[in-house]
N, C-alpha and C. Protein backbone atom coordinates (compact mmCIF):
# COMPACT_ATOMS: atom_id res chain seq x y z
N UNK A 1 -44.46 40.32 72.68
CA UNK A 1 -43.54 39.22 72.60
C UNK A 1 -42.75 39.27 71.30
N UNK A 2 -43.43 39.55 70.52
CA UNK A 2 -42.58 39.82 68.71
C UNK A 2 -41.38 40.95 69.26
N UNK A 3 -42.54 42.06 69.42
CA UNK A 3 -40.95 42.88 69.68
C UNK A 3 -39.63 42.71 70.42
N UNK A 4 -39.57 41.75 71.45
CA UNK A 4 -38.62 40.86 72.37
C UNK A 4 -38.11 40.19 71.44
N UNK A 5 -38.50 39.55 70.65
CA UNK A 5 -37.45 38.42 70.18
C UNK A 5 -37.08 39.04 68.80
N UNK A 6 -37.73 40.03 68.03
CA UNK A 6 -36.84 40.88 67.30
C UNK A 6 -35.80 41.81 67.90
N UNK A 7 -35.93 42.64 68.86
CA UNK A 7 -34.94 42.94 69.56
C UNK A 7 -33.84 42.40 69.97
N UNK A 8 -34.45 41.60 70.22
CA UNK A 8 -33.42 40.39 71.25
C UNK A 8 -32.62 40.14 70.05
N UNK A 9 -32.60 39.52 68.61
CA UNK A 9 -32.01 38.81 67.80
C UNK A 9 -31.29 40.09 66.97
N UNK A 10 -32.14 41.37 66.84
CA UNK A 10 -31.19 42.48 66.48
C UNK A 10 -30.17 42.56 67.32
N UNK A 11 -29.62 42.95 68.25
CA UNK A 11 -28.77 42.66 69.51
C UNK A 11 -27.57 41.31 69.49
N UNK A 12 -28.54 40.16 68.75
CA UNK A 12 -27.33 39.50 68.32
C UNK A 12 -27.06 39.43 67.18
N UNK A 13 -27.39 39.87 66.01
CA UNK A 13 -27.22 40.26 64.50
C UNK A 13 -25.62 41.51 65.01
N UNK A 14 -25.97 42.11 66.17
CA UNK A 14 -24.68 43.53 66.47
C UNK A 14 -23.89 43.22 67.14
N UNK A 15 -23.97 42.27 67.76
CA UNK A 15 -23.06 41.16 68.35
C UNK A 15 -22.15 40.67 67.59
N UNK A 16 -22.62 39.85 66.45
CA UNK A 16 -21.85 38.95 65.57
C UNK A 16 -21.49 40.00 64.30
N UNK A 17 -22.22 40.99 64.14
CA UNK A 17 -21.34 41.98 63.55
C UNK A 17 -20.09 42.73 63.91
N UNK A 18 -20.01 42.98 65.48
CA UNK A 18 -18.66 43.51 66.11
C UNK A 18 -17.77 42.55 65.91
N UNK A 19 -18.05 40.84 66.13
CA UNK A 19 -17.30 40.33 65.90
C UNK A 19 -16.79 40.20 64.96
N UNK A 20 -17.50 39.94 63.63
CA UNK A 20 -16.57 39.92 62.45
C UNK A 20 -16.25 41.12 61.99
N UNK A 21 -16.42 42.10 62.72
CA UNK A 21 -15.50 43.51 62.39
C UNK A 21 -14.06 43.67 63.31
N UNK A 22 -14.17 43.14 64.50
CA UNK A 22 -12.77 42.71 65.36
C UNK A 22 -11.90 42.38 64.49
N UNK A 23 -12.66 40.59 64.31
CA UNK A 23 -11.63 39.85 63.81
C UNK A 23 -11.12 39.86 62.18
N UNK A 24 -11.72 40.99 61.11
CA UNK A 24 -11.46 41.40 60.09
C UNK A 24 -10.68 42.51 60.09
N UNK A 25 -11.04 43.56 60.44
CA UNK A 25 -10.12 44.94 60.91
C UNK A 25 -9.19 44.58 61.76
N UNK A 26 -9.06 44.66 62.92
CA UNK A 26 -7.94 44.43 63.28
C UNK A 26 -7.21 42.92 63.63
N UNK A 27 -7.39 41.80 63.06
CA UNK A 27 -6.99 40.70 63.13
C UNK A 27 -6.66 40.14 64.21
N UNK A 28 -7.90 40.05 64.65
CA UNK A 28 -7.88 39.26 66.13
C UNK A 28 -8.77 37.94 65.93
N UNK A 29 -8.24 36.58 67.14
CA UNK A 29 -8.82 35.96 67.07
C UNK A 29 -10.44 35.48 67.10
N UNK A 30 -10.60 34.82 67.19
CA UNK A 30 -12.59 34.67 67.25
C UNK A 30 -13.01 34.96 68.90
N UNK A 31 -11.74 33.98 69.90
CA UNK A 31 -12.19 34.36 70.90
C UNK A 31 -11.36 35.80 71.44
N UNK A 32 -10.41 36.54 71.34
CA UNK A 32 -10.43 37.80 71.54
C UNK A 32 -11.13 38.72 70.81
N UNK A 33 -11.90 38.33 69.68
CA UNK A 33 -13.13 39.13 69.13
C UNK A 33 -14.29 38.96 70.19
N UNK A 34 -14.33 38.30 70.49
CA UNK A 34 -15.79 37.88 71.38
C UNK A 34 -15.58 38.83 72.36
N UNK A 35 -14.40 38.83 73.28
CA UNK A 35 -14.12 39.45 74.26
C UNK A 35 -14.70 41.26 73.93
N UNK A 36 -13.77 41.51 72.74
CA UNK A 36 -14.08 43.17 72.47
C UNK A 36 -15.39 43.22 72.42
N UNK A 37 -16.00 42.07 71.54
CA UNK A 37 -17.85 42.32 71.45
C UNK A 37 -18.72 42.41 72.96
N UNK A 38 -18.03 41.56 73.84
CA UNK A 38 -18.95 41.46 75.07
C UNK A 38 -18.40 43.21 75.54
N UNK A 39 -17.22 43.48 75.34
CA UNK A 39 -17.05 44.89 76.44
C UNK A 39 -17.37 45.62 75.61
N UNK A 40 -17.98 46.20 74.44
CA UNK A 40 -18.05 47.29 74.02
C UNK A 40 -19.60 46.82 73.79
N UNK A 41 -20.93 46.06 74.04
CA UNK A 41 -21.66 46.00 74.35
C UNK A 41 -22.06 46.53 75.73
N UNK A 42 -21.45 45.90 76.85
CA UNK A 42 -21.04 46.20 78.41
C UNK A 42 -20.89 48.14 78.20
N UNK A 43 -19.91 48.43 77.77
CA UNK A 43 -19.59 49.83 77.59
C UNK A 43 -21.06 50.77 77.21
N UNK A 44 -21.59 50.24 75.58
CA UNK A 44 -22.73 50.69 75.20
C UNK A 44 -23.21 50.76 76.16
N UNK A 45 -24.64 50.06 77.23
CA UNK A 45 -25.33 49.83 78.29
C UNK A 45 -25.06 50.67 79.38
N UNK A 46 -23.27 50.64 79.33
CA UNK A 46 -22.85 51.53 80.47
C UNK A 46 -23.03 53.29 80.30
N UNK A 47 -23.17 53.16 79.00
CA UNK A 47 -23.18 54.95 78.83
C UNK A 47 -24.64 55.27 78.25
N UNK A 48 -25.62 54.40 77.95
CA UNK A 48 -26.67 54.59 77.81
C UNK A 48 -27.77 54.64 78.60
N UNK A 49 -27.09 54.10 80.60
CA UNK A 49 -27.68 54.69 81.33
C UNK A 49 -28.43 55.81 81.34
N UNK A 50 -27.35 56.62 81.91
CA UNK A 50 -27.47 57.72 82.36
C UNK A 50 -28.41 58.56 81.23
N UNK A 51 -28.33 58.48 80.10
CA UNK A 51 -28.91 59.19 79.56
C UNK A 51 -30.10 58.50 79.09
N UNK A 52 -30.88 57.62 79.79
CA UNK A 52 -32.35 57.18 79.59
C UNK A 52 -32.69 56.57 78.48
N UNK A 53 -31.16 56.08 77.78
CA UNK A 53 -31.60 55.51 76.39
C UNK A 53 -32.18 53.76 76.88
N UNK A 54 -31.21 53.48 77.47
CA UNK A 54 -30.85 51.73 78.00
C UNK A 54 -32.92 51.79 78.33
N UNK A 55 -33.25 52.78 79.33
CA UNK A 55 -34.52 52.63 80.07
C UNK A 55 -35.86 52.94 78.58
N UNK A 56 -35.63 53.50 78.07
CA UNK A 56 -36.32 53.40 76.31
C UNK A 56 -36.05 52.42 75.80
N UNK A 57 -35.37 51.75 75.58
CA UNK A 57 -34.98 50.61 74.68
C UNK A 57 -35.94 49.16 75.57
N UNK A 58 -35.55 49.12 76.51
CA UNK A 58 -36.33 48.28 77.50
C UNK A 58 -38.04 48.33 77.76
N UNK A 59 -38.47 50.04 77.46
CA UNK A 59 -39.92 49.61 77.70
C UNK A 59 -40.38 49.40 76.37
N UNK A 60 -39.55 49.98 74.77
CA UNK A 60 -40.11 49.34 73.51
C UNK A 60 -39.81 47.79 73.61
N UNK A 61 -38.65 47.27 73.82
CA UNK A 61 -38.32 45.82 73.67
C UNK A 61 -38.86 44.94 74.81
N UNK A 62 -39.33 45.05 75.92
CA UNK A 62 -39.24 44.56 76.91
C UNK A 62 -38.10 43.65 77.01
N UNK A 63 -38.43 41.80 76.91
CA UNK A 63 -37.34 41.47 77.40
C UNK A 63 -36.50 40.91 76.67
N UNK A 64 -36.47 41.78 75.68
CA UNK A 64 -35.65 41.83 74.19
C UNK A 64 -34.20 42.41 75.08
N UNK A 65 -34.38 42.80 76.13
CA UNK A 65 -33.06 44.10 76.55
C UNK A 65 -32.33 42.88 77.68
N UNK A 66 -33.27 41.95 77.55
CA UNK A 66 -32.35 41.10 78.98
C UNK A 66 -31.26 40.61 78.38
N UNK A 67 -30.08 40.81 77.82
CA UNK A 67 -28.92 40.44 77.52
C UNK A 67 -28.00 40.55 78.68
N UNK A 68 -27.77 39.27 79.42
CA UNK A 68 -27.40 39.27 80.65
C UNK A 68 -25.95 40.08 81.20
N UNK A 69 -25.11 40.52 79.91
CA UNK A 69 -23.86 41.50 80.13
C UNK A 69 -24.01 42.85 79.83
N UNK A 70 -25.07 43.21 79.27
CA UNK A 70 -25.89 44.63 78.95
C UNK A 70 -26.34 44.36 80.34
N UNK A 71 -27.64 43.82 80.54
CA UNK A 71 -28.59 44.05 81.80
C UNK A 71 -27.54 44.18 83.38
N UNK A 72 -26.45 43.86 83.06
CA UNK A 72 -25.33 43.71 84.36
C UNK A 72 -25.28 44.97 84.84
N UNK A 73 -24.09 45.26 82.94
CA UNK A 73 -23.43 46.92 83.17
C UNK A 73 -24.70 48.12 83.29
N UNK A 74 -26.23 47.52 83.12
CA UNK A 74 -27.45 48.67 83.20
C UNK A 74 -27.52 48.69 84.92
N UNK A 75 -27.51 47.82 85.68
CA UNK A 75 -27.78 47.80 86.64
C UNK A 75 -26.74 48.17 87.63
N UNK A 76 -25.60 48.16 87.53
CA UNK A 76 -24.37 48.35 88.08
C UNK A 76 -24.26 50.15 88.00
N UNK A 77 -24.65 50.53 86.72
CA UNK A 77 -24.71 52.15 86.31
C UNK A 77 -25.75 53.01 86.90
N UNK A 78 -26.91 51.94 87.18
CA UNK A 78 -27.88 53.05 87.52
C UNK A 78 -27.93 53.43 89.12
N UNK A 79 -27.48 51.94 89.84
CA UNK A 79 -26.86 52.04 90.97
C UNK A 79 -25.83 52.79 91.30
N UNK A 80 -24.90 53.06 90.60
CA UNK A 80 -23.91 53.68 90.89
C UNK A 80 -24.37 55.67 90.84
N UNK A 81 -25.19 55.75 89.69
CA UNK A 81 -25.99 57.17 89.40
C UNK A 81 -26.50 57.49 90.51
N UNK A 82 -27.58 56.42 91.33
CA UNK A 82 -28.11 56.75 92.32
C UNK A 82 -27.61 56.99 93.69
N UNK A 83 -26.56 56.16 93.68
CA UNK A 83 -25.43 56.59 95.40
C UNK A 83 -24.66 57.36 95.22
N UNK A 84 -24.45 57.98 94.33
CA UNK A 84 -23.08 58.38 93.72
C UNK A 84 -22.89 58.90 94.88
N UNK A 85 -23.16 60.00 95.36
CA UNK A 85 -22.75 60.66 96.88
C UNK A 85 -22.81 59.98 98.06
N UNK A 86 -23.10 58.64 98.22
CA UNK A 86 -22.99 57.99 99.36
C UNK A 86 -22.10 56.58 99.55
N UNK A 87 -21.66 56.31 98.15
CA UNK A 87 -20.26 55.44 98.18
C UNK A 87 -20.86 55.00 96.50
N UNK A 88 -20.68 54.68 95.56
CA UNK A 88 -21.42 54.42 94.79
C UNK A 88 -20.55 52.58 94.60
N UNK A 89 -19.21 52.64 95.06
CA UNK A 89 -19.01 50.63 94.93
C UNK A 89 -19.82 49.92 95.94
N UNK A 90 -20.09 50.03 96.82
CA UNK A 90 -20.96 49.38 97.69
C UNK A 90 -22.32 48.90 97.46
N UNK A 91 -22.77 50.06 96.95
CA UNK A 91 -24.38 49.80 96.08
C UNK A 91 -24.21 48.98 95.36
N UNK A 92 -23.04 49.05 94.25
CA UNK A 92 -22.76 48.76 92.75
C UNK A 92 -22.72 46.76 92.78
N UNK A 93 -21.87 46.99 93.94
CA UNK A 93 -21.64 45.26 94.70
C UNK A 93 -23.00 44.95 95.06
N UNK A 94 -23.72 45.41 96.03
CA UNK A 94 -24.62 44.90 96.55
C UNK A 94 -26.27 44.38 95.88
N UNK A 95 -26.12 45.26 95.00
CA UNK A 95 -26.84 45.34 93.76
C UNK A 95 -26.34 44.23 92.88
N UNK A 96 -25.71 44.34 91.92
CA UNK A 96 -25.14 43.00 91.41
C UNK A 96 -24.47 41.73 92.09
N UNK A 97 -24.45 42.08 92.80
CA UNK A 97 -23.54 40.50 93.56
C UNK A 97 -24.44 39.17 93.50
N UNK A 98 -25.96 40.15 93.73
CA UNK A 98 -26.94 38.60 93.67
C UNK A 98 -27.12 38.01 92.51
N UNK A 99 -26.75 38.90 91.32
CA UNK A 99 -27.02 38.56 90.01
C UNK A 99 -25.55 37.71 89.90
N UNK A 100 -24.64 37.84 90.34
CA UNK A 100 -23.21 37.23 89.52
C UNK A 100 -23.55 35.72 90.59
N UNK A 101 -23.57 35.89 91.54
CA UNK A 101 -23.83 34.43 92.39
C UNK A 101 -25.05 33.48 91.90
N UNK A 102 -25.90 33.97 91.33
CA UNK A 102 -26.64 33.19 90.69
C UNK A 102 -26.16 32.72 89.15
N UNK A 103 -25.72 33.59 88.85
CA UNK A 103 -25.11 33.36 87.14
C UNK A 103 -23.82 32.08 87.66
N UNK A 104 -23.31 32.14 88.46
CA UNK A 104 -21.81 31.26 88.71
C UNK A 104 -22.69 30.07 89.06
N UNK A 105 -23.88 29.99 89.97
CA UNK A 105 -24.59 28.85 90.40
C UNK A 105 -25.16 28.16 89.55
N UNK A 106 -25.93 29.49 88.68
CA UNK A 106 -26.24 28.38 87.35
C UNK A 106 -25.60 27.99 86.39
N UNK A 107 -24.44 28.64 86.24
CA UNK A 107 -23.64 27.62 85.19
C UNK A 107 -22.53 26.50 85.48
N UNK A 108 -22.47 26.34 87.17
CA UNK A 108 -22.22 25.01 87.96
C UNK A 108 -23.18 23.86 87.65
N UNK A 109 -24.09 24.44 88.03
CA UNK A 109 -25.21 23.34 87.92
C UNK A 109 -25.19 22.89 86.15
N UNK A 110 -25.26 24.02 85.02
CA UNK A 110 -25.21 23.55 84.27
C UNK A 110 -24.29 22.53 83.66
N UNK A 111 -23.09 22.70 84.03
CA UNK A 111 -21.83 22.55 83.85
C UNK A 111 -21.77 20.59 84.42
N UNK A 112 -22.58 20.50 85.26
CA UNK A 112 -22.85 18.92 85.61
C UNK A 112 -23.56 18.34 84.83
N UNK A 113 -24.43 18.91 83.67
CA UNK A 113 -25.22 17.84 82.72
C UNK A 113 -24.30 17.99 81.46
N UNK A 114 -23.33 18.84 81.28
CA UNK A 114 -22.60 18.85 80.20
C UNK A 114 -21.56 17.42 80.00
């Protein structure tokens, strides 16, 4: 459990570091900094598939790695690795779709106690 929530908080220590490297280097706002931080996290995850890093990082951290826009683009990639020869968007959808319909459901629901 230590190692999860050190992980987890390293992850957002690199988070809020991309951001104030966005919005210092190239002078972007806070929320188009956020944006570059979420896709070049997304990106990281996406290319650390394939090469078994994303799946190392996850059995040292356990659920230090659940960063729900990392854990997306991990799951979307490995799906896609695995069909690749048999359509790889179809998997890619079918595979994530349950995750984005629940993420939209729960932040409806949240969105009513706000």
């Amino acid at each position: 459990m230590g190692k999860a929530f050190l992980f987890g908080g390293f992850i957002a220590i690199v988070g809020q570091a991309l951001i104030d490297m966005y919005s210092v280097w190239f002078h972007m706002s806070e929320a188009e900094a956020i944006r570059w931080m979420n896709g070049t996290l997304i990106v990281c995850a996406a290319i650390w598939t394939p090469t078994r890093l994303y799946r190392q990082f996850t059995q040292f951290a356990g659920a230090g790695m659940i960063v729900p826009m990392m854990s997306l683009a991990n799951i979307w990639s490995a799906s896609a690795l695995e069909y690749r020869n048999e359509g790889a968007a179809e998997h890619m959808l079918s595979v994530g779709g349950s995750i984005i319909v629940t993420l939209v459901v729960a932040s409806y629901v949240a969105s009513l106690f706000l």
